[in-house]
Protein backbone atom coordinates (compact mmCIF):
# COMPACT_ATOMS: atom_id res chain seq x y z
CA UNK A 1 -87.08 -2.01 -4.98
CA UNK A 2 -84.42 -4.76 -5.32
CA UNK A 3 -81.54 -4.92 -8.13
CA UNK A 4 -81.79 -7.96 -10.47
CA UNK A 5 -79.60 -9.93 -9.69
CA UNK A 6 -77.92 -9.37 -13.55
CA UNK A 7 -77.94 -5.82 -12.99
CA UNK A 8 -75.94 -5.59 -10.13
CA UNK A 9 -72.00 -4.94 -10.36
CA UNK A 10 -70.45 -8.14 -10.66
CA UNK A 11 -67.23 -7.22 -8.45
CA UNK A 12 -69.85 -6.24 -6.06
CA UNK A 13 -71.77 -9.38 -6.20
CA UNK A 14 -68.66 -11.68 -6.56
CA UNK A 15 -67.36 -10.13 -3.13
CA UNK A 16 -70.86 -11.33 -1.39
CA UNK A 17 -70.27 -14.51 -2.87
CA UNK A 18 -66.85 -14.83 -1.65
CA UNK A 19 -67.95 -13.43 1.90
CA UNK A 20 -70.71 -16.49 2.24
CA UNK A 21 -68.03 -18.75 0.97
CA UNK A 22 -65.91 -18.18 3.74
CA UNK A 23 -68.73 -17.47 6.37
CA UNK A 24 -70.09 -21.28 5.55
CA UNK A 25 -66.52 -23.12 5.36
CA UNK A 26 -65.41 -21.22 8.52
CA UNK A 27 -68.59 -22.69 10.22
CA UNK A 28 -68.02 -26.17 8.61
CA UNK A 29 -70.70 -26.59 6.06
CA UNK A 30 -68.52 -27.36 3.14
CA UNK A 31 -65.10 -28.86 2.93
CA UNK A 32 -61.70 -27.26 2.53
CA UNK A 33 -61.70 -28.74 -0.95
CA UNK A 34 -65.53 -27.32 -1.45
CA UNK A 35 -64.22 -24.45 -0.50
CA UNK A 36 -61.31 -23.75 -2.36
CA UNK A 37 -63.02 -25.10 -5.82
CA UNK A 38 -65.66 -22.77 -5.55
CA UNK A 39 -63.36 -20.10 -4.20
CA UNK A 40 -61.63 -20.31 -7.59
CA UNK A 41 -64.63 -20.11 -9.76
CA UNK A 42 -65.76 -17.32 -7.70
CA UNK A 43 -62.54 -15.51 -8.64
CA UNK A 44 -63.26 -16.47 -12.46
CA UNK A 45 -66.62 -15.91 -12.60
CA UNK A 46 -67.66 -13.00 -15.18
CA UNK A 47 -71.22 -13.96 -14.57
CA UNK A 48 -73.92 -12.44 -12.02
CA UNK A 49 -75.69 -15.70 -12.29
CA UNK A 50 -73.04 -18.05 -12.59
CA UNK A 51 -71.19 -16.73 -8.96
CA UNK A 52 -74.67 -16.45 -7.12
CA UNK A 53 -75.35 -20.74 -8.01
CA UNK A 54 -72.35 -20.95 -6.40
CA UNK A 55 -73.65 -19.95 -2.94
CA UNK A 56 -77.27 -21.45 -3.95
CA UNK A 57 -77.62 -24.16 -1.40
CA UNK A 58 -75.34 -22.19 1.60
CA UNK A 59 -77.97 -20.84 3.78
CA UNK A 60 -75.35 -19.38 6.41
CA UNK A 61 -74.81 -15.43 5.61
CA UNK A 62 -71.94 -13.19 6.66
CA UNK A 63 -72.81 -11.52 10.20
CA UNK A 64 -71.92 -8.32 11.48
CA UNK A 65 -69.02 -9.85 13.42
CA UNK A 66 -67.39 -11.91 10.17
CA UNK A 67 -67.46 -7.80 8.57
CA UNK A 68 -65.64 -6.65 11.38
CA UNK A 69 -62.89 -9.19 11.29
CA UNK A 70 -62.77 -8.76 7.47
CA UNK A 71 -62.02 -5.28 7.79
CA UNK A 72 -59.39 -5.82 10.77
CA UNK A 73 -57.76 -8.29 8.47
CA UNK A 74 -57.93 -6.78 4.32
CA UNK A 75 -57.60 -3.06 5.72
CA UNK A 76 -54.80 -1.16 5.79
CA UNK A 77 -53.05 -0.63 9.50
CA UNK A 78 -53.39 3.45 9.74
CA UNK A 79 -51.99 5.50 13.39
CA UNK A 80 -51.78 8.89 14.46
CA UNK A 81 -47.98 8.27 15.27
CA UNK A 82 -45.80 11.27 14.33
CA UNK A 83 -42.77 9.61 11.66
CA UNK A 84 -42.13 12.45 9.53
CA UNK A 85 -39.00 11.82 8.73
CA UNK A 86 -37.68 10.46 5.46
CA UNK A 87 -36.65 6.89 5.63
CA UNK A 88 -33.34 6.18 4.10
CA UNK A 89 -32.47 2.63 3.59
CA UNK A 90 -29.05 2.61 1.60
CA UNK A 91 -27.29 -0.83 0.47
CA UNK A 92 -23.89 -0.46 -1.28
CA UNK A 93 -22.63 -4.33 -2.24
CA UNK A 94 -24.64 -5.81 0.42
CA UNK A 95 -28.20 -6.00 1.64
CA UNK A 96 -30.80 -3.54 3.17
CA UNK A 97 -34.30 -4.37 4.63
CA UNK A 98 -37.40 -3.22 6.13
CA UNK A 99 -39.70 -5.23 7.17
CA UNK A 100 -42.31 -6.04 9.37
CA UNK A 101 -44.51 -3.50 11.64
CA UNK A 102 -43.03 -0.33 11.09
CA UNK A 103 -44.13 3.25 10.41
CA UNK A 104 -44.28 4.54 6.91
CA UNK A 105 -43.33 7.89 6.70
CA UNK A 106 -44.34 10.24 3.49
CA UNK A 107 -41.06 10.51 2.04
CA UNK A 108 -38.82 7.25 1.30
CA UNK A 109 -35.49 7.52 0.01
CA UNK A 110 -33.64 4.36 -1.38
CA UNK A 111 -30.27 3.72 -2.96
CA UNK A 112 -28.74 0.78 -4.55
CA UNK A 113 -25.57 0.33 -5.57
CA UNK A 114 -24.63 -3.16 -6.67
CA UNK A 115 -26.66 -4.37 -3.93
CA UNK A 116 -29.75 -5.86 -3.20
CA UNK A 117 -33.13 -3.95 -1.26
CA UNK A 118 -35.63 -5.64 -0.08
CA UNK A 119 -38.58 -3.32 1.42
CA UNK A 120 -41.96 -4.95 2.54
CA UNK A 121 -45.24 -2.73 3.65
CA UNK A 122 -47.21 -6.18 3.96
CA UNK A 123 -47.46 -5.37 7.78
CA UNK A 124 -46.41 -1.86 8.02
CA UNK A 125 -48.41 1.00 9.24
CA UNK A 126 -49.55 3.74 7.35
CA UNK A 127 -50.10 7.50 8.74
CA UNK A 128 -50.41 9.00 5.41
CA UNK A 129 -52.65 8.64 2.21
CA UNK A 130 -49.96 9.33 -0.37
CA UNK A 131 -46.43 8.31 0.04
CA UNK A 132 -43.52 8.73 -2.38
CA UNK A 133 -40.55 6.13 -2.67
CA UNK A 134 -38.06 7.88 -4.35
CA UNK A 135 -35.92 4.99 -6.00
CA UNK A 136 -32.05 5.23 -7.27
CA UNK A 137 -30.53 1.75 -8.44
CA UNK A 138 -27.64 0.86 -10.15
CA UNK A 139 -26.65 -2.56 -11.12
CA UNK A 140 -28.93 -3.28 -8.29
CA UNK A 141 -31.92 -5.07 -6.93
CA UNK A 142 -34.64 -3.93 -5.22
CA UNK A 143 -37.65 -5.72 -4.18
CA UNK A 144 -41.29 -4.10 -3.09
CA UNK A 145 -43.80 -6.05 -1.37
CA UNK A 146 -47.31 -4.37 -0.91
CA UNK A 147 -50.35 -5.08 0.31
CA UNK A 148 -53.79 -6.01 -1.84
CA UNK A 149 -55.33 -2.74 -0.26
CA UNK A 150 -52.59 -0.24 -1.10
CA UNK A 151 -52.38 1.45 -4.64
CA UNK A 152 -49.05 1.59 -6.46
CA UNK A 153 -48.38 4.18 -9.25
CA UNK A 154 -44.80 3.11 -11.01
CA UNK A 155 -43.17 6.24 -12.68
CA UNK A 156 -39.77 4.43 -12.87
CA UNK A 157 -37.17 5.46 -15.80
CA UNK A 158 -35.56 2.44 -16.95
CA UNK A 159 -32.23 2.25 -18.45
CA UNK A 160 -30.97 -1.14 -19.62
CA UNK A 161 -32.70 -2.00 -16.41
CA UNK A 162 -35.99 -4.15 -15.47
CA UNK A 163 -39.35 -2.97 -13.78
CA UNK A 164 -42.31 -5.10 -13.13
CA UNK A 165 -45.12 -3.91 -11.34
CA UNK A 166 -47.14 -7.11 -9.92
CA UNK A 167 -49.07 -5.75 -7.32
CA UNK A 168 -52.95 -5.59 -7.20
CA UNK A 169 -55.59 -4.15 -5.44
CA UNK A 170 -58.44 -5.09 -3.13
CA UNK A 171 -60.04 -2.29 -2.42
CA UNK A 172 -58.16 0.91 -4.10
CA UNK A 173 -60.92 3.17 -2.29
CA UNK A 174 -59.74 2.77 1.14
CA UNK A 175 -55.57 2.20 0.74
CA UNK A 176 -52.73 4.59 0.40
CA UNK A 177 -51.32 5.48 -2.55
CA UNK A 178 -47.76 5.02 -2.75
CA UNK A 179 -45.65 6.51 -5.83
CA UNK A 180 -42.99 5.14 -7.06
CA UNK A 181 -40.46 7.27 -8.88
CA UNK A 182 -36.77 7.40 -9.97
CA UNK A 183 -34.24 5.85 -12.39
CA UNK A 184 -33.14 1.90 -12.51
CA UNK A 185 -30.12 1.65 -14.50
CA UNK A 186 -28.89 -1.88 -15.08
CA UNK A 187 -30.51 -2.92 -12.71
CA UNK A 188 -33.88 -4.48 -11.48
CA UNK A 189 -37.11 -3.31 -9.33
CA UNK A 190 -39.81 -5.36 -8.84
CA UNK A 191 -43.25 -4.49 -7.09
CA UNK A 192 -45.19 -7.56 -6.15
CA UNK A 193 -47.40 -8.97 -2.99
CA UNK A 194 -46.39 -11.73 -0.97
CA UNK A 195 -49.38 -13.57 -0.86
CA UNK A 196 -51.99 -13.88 -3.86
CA UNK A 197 -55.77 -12.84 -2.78
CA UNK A 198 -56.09 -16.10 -2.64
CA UNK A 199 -54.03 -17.04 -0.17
CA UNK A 200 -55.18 -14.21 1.81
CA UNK A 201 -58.66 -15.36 1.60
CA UNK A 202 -57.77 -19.31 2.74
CA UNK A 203 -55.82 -17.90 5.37
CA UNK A 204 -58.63 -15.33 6.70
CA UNK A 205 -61.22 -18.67 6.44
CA UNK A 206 -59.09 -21.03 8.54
CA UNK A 207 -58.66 -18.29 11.00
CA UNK A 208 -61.98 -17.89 11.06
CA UNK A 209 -62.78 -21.64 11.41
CA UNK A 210 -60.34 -21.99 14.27
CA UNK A 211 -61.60 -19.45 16.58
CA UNK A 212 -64.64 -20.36 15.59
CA UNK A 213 -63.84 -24.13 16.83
CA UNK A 214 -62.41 -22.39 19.97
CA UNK A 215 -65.40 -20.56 21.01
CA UNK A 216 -67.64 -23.98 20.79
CA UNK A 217 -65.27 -25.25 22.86
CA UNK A 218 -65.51 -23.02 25.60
């Protein structure tokens, strides 16, 4: 027997909405500027009804091959490569970063000392579930850029110092968990993404779009 509609969860709902969105555009039945209007009352939606009229007169759904790009492109990158080491990134009035595709290891280690850190796991590879970042600043700066899909649990203890934890979460099920622990003392650490889920999702819908523009070509 089918769900009402009403009864369903709305994140779950609002995610098939989202998914025919960006199925149709990709395919070129509605506009970029379709798109991205109804993208962002799709995103503000707190209605079951109100996000499925959205999609009412988009007959195109999501195939098994738009899934499988979906999860190449919001999952986390995992491998079976052996880096367990501690990293140590260490910046001492100057600059440290790590960035990139690079191989998180379980234990991070970083220390600021009037410097600035910048360490970025948008496109790094994960081998672990949990990871700990073990964080030491002083009248630094350090800056933490995670993905939607990874979890962040801030257990920072602030002195005179700033922490902001931006980051969200697109599916908390499937990412790593990194903690996040340590002192800040007049200093700064901030935890944010690089790109809104926004962003994320135009730039997974024009990728879609122009391969599938290539393949009509060919």
């Amino acid at each position: 027997m089918t769900v009402k509609i009403e009864d369903r969860p709305i994140e779950q709902v609002r995610e098939q909405v989202i998914d025919q969105l960006i199925y149709n555009y990709s395919h070129g039945v509605i506009s970029a500027e379709a798109f991205e209007r109804r993208l962002d009352q799709a995103m503000a939606a707190t209605d079951n009804l109100v996000l499925m009229e959205l999609v009412s007169d988009l007959d195109l759904k999501a195939d098994t091959s738009y899934q499988n790009e979906k999860r190449a492109q919001f999952s986390p990158y995992y491998s079976n490569q052996s880096q367990d080491e501690a990293l140590h990134l260490r910046s001492i009035l100057g600059s440290n970063e790590r960035s990139g595709q690079w191989v998180v290891p379980k234990e991070i280690h970083i220390t600021n000392l009037l410097g600035s850190i910048e360490l970025d796991f948008t496109d790094a590879i994960f081998q672990h579930q949990h990871i700990t970042l073990h964080v030491n600043c002083l009248l630094g700066s350090d800056e933490i850029y995670v993905p939607e899909h990874v979890n962040v649990v801030s257990k920072i203890f602030s002195v005179v110092g700033s922490v902001e934890n931006k980051s969200v979460s697109l599916n908390k099920l499937h990412g790593p968990t990194i903690t996040i622990e340590g002192k800040v003392i007049l200093g700064s650490v901030e935890i944010k993404v690089k790109r809104t889920i926004k962003e994320k999702f135009v730039s997974f819908a024009n990728s879609l779009k122009t391969s599938w523009k290539d393949m009509n070509k060919s």
